[in-house]
PDB file of N, CA and C in Angstrom:
ATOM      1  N   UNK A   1       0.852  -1.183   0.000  1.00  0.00           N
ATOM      2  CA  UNK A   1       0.000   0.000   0.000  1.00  0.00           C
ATOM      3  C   UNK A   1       0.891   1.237   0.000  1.00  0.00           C
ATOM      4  N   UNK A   2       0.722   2.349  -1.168  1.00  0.00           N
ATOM      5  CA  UNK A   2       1.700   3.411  -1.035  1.00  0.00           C
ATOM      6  C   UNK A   2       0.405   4.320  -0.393  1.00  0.00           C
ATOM      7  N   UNK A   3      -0.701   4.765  -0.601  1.00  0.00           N
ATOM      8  CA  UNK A   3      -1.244   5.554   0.156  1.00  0.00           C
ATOM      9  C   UNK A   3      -2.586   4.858   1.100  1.00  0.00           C
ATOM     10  N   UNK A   4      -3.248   5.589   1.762  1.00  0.00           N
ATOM     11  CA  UNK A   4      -4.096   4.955   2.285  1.00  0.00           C
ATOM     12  C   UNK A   4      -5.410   6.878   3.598  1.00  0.00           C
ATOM     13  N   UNK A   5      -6.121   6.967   2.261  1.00  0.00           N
ATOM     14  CA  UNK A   5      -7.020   8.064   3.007  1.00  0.00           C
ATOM     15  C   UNK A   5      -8.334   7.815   3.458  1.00  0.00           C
ATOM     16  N   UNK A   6      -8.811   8.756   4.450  1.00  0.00           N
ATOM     17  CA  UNK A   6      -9.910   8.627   4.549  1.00  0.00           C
ATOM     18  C   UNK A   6     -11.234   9.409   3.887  1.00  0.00           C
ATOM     19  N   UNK A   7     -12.231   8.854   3.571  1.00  0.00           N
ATOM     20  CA  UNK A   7     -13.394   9.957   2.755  1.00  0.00           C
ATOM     21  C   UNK A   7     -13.632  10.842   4.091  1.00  0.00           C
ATOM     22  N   UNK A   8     -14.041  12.107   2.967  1.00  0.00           N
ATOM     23  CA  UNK A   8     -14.544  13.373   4.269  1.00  0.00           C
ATOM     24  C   UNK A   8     -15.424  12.749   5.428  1.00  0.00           C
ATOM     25  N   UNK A   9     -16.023  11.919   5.159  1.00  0.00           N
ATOM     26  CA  UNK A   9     -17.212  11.417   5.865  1.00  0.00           C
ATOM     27  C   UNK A   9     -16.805  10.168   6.825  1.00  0.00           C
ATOM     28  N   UNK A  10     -15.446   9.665   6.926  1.00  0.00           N
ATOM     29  CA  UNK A  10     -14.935   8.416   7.470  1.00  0.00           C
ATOM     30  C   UNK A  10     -15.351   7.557   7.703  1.00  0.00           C
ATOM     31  N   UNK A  11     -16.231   7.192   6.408  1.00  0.00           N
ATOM     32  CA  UNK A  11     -17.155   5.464   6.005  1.00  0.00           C
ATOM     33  C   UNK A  11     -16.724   5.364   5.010  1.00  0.00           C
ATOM     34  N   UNK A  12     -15.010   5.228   4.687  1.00  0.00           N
ATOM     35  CA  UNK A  12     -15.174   5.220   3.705  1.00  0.00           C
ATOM     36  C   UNK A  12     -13.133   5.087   3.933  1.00  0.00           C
ATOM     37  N   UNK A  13     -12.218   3.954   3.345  1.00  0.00           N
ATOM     38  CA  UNK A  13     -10.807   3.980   3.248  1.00  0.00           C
ATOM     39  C   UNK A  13     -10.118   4.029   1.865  1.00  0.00           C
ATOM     40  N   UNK A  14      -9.893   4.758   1.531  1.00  0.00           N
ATOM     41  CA  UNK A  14      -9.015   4.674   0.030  1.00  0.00           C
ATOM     42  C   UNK A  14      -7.587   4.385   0.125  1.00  0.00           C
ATOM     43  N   UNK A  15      -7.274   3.626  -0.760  1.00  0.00           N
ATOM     44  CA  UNK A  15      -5.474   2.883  -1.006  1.00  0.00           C
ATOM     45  C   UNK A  15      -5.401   3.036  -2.293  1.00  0.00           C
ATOM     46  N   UNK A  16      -4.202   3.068  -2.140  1.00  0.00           N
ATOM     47  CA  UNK A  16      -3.365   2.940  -3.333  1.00  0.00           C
ATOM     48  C   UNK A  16      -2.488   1.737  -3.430  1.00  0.00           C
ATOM     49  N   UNK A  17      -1.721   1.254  -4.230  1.00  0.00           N
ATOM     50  CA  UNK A  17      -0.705   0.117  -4.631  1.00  0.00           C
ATOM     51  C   UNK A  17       0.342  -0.262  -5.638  1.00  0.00           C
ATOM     52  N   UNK A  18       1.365  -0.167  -5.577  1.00  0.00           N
ATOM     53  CA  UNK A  18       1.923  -0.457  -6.825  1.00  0.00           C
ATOM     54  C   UNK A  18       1.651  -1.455  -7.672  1.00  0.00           C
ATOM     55  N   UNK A  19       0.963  -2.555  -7.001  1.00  0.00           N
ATOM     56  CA  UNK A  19       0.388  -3.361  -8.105  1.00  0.00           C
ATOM     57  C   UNK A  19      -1.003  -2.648  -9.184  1.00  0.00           C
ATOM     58  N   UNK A  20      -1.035  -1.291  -8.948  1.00  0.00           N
ATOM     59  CA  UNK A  20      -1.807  -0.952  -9.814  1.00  0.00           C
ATOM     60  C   UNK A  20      -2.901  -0.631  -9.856  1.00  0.00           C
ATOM     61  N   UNK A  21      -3.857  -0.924  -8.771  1.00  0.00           N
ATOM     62  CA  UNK A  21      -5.100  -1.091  -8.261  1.00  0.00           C
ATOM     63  C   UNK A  21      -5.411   0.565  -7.151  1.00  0.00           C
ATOM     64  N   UNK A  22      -6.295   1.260  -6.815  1.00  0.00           N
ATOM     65  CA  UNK A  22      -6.737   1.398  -5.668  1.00  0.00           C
ATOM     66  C   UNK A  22      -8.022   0.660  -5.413  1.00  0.00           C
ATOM     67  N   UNK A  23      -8.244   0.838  -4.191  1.00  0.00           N
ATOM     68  CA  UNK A  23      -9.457  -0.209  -3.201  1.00  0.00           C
ATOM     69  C   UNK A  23      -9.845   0.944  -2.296  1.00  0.00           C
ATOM     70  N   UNK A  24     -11.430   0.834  -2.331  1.00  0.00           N
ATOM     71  CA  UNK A  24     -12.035   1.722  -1.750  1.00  0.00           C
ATOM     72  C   UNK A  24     -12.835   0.727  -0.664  1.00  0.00           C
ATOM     73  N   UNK A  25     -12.852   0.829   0.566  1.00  0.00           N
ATOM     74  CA  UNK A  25     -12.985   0.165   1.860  1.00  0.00           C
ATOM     75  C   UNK A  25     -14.545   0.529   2.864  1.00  0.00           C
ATOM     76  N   UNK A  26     -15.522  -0.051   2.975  1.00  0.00           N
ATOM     77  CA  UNK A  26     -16.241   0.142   3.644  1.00  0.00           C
ATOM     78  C   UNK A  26     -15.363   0.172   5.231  1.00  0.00           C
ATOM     79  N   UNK A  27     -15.346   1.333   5.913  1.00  0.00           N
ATOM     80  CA  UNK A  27     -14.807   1.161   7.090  1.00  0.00           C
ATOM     81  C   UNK A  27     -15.497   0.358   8.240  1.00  0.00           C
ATOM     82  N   UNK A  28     -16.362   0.055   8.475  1.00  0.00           N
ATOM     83  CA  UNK A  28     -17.371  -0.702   9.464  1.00  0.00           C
ATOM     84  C   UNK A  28     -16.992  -1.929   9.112  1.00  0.00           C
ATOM     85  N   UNK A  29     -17.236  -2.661   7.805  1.00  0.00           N
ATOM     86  CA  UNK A  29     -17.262  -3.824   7.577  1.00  0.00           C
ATOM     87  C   UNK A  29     -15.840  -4.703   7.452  1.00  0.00           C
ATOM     88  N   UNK A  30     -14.886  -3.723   6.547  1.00  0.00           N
ATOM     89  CA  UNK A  30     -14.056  -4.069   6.018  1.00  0.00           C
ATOM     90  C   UNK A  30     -13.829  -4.342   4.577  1.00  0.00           C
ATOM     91  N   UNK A  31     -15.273  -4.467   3.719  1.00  0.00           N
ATOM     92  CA  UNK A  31     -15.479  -4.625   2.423  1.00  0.00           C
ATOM     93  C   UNK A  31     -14.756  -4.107   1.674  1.00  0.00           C
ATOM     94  N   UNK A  32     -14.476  -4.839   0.564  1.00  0.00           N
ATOM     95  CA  UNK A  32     -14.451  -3.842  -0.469  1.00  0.00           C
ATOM     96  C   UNK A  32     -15.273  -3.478  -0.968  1.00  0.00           C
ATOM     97  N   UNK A  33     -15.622  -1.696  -1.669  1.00  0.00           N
ATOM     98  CA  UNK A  33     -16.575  -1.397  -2.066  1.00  0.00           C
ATOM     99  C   UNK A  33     -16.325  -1.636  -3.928  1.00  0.00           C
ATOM    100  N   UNK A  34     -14.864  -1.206  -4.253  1.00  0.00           N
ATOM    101  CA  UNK A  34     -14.812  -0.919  -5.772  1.00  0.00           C
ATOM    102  C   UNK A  34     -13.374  -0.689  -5.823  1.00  0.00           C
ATOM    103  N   UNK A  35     -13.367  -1.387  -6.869  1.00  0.00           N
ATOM    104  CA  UNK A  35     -11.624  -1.559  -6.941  1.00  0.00           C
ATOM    105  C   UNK A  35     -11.499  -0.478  -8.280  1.00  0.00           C
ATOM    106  N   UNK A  36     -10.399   0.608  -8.795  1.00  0.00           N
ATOM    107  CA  UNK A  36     -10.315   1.751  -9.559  1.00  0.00           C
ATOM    108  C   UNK A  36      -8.749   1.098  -9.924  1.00  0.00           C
ATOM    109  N   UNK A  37      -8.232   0.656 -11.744  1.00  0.00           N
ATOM    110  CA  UNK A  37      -7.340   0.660 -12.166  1.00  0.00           C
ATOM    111  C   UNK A  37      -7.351   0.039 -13.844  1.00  0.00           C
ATOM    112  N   UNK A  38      -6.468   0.543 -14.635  1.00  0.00           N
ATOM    113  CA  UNK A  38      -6.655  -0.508 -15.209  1.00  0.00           C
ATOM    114  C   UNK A  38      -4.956  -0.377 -15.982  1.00  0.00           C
ATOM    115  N   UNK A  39      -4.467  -1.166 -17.155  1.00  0.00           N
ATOM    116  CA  UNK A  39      -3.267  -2.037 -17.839  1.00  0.00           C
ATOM    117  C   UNK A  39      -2.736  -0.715 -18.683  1.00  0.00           C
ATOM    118  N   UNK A  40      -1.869  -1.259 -18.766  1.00  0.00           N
ATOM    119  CA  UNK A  40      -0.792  -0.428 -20.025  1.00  0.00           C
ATOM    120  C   UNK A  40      -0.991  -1.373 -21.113  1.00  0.00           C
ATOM    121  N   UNK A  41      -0.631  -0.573 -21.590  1.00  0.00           N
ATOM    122  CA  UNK A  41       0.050  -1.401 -22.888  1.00  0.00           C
ATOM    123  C   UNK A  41       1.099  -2.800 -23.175  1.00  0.00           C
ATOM    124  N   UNK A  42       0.256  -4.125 -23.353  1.00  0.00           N
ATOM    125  CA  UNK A  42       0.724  -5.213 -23.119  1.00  0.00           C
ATOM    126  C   UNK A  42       0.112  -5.878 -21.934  1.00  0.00           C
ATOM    127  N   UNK A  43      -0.603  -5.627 -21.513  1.00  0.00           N
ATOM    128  CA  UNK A  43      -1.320  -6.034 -20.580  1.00  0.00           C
ATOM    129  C   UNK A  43      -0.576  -5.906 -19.437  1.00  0.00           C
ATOM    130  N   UNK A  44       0.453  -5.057 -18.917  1.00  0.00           N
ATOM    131  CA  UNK A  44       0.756  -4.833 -17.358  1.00  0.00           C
ATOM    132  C   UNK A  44       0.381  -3.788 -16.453  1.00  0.00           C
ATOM    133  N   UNK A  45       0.119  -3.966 -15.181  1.00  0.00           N
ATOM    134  CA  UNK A  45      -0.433  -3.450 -14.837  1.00  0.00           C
ATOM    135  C   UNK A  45       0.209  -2.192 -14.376  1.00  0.00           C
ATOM    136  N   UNK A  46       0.133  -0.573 -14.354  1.00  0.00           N
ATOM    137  CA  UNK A  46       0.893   0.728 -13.679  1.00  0.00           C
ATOM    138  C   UNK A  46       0.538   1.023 -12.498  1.00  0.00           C
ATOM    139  N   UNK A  47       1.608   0.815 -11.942  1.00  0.00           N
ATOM    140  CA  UNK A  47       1.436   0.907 -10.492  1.00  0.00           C
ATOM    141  C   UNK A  47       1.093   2.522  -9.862  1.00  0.00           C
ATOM    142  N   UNK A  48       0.448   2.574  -9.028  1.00  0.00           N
ATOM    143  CA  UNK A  48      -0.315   3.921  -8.551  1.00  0.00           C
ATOM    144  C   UNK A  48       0.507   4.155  -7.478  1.00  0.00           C
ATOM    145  N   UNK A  49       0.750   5.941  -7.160  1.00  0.00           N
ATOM    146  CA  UNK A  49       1.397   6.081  -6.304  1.00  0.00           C
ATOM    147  C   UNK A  49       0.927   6.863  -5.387  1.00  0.00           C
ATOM    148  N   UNK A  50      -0.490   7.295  -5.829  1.00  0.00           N
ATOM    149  CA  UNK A  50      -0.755   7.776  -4.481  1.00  0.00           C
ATOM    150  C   UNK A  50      -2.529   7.678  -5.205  1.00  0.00           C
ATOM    151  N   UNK A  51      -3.466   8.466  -4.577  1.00  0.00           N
ATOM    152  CA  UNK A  51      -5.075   8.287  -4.459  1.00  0.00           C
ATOM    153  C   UNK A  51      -5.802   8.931  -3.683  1.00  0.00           C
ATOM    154  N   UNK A  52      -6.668   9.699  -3.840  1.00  0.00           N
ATOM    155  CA  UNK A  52      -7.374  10.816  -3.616  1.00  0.00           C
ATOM    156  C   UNK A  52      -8.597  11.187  -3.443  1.00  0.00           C
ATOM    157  N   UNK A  53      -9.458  11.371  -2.801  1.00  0.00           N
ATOM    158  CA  UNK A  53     -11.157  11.876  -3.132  1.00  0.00           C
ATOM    159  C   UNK A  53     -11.033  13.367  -3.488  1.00  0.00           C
ATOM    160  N   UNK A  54     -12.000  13.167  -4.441  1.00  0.00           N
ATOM    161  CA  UNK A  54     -12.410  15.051  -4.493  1.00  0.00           C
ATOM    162  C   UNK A  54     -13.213  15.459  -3.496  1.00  0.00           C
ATOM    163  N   UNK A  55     -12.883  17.117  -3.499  1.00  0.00           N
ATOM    164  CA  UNK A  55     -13.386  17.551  -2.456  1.00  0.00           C
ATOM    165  C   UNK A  55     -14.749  17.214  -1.889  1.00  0.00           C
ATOM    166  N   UNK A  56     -15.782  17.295  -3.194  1.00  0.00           N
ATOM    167  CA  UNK A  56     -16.576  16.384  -2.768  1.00  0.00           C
ATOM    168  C   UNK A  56     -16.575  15.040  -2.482  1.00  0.00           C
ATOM    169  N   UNK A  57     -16.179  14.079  -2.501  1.00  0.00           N
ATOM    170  CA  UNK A  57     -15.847  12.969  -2.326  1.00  0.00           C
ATOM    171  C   UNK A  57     -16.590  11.632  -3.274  1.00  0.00           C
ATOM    172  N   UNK A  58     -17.482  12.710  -4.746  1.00  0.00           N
ATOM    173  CA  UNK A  58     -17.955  11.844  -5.760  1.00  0.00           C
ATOM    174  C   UNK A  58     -16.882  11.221  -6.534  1.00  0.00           C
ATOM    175  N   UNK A  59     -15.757  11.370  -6.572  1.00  0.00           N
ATOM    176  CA  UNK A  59     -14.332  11.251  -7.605  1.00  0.00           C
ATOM    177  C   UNK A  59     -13.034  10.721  -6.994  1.00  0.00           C
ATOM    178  N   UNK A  60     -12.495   9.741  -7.546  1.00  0.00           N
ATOM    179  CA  UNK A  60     -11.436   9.495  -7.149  1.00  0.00           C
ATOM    180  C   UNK A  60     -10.159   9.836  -7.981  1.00  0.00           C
ATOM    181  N   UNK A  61      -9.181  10.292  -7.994  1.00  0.00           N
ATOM    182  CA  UNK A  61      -8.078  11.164  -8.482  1.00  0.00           C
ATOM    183  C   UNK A  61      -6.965   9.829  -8.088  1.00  0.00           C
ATOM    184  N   UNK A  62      -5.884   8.948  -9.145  1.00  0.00           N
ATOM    185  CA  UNK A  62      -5.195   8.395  -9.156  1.00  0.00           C
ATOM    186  C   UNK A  62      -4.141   8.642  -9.999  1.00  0.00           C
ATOM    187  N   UNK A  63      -2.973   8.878  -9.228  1.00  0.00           N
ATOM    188  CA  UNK A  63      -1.404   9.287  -9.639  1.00  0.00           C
ATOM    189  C   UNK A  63      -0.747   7.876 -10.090  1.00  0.00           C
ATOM    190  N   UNK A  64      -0.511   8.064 -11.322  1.00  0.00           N
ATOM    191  CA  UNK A  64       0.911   6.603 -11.823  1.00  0.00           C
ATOM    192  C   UNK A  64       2.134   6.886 -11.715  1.00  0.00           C
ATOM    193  N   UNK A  65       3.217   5.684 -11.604  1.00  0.00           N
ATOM    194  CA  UNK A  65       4.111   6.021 -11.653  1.00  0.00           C
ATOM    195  C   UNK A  65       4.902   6.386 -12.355  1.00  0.00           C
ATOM    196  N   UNK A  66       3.964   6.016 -13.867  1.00  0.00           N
ATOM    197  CA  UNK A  66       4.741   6.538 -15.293  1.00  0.00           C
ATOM    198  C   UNK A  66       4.161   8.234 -15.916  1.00  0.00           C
ATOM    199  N   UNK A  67       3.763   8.778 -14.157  1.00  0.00           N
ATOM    200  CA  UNK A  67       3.635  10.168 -14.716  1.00  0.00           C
ATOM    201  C   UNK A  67       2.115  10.564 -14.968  1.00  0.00           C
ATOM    202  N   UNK A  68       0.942   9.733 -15.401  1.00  0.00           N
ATOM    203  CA  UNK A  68       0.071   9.857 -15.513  1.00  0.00           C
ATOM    204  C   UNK A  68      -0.855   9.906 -14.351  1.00  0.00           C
ATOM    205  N   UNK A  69      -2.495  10.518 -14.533  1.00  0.00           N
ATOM    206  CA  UNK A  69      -3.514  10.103 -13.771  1.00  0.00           C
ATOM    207  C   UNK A  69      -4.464  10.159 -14.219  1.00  0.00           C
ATOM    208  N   UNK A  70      -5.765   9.044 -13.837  1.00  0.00           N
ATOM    209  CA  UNK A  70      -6.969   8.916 -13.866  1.00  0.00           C
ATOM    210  C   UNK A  70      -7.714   9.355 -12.648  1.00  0.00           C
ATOM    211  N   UNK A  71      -9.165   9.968 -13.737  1.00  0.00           N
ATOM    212  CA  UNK A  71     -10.215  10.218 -12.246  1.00  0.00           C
ATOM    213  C   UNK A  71     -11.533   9.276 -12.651  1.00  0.00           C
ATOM    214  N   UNK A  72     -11.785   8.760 -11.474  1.00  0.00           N
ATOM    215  CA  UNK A  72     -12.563   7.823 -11.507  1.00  0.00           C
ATOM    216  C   UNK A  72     -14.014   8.150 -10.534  1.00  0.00           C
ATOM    217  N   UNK A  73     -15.327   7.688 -10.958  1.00  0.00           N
ATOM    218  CA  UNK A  73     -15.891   7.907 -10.419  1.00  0.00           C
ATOM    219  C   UNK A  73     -15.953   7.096  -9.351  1.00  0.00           C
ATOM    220  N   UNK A  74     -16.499   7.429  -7.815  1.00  0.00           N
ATOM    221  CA  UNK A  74     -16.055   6.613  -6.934  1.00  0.00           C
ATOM    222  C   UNK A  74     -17.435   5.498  -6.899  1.00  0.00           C
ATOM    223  N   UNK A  75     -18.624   5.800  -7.220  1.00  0.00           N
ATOM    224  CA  UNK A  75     -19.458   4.494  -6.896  1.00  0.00           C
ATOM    225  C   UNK A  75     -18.870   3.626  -8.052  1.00  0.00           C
ATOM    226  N   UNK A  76     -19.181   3.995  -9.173  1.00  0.00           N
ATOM    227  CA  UNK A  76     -19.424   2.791 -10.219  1.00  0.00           C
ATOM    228  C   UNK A  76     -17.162   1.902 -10.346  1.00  0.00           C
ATOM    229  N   UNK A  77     -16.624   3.066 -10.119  1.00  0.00           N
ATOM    230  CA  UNK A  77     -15.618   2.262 -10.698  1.00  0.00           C
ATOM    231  C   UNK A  77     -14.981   3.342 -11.709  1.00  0.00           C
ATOM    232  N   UNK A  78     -15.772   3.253 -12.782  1.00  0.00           N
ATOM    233  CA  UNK A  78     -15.887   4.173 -14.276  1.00  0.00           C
ATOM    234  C   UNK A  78     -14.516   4.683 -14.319  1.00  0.00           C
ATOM    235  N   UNK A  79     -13.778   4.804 -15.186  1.00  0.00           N
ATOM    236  CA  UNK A  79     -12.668   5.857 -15.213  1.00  0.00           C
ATOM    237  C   UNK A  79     -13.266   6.775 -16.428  1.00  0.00           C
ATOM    238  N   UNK A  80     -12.903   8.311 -15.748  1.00  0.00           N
ATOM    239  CA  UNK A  80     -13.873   9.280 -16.191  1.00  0.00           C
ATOM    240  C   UNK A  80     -13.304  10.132 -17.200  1.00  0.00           C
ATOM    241  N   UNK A  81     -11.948  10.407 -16.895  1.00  0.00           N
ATOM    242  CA  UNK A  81     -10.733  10.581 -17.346  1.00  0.00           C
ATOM    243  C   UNK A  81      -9.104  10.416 -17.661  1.00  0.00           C
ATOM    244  N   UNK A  82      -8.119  10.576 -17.846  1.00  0.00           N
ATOM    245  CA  UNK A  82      -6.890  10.613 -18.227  1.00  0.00           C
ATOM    246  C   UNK A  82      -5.998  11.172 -18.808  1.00  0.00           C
ATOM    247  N   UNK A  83      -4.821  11.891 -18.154  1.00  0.00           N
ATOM    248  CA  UNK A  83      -4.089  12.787 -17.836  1.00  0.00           C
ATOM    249  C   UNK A  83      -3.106  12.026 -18.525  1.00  0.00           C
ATOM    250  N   UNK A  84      -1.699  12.278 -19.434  1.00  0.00           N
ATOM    251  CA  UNK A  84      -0.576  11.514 -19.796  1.00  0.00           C
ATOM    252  C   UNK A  84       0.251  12.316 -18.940  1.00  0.00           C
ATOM    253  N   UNK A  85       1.374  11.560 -18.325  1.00  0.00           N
ATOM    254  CA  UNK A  85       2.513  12.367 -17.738  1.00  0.00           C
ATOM    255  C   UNK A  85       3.297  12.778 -18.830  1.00  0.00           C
TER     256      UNK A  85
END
């Protein structure tokens, strides 16, 4: 895990990972709610280096290590956008 925040509302754990993935955490349960990532080119996966809610806390904001980021919506998953480093 390179990062690990809480939503404004603290029902809620966001991570990050170099394997590529963040995981968004029901805090009560432990669940996962929705996993946010996806492959490069060739099918490997870019590892994330850090992970974010927007201020509102509808969006998730994910930093790569090859410079790039995606924002993702936080219920569905969705990646909404993408940034090239």
């Amino acid at each position: 895990v390179c990062t690990a925040v809480f939503s404004p509302d603290g029902k809620a754990l966001l991570t990050s990972s170099v394997e590529g993935f963040a995981r968004l955490f029901d805090v009560e349960t432990g669940g996962c709610l929705v996993t946010f990532g996806r492959k490069a080119t060739g099918g490997r996966s870019v590892g994330m280096s850090a992970a974010s809610f927007s201020p509102d806390a509808t969006k998730v904001l994910a930093s790569m290590y090859d410079g790039s980021a995606d924002l993702y919506d936080r219920t569905s998953g969705e990646r909404i956008c993408s940034c090239a480093g």
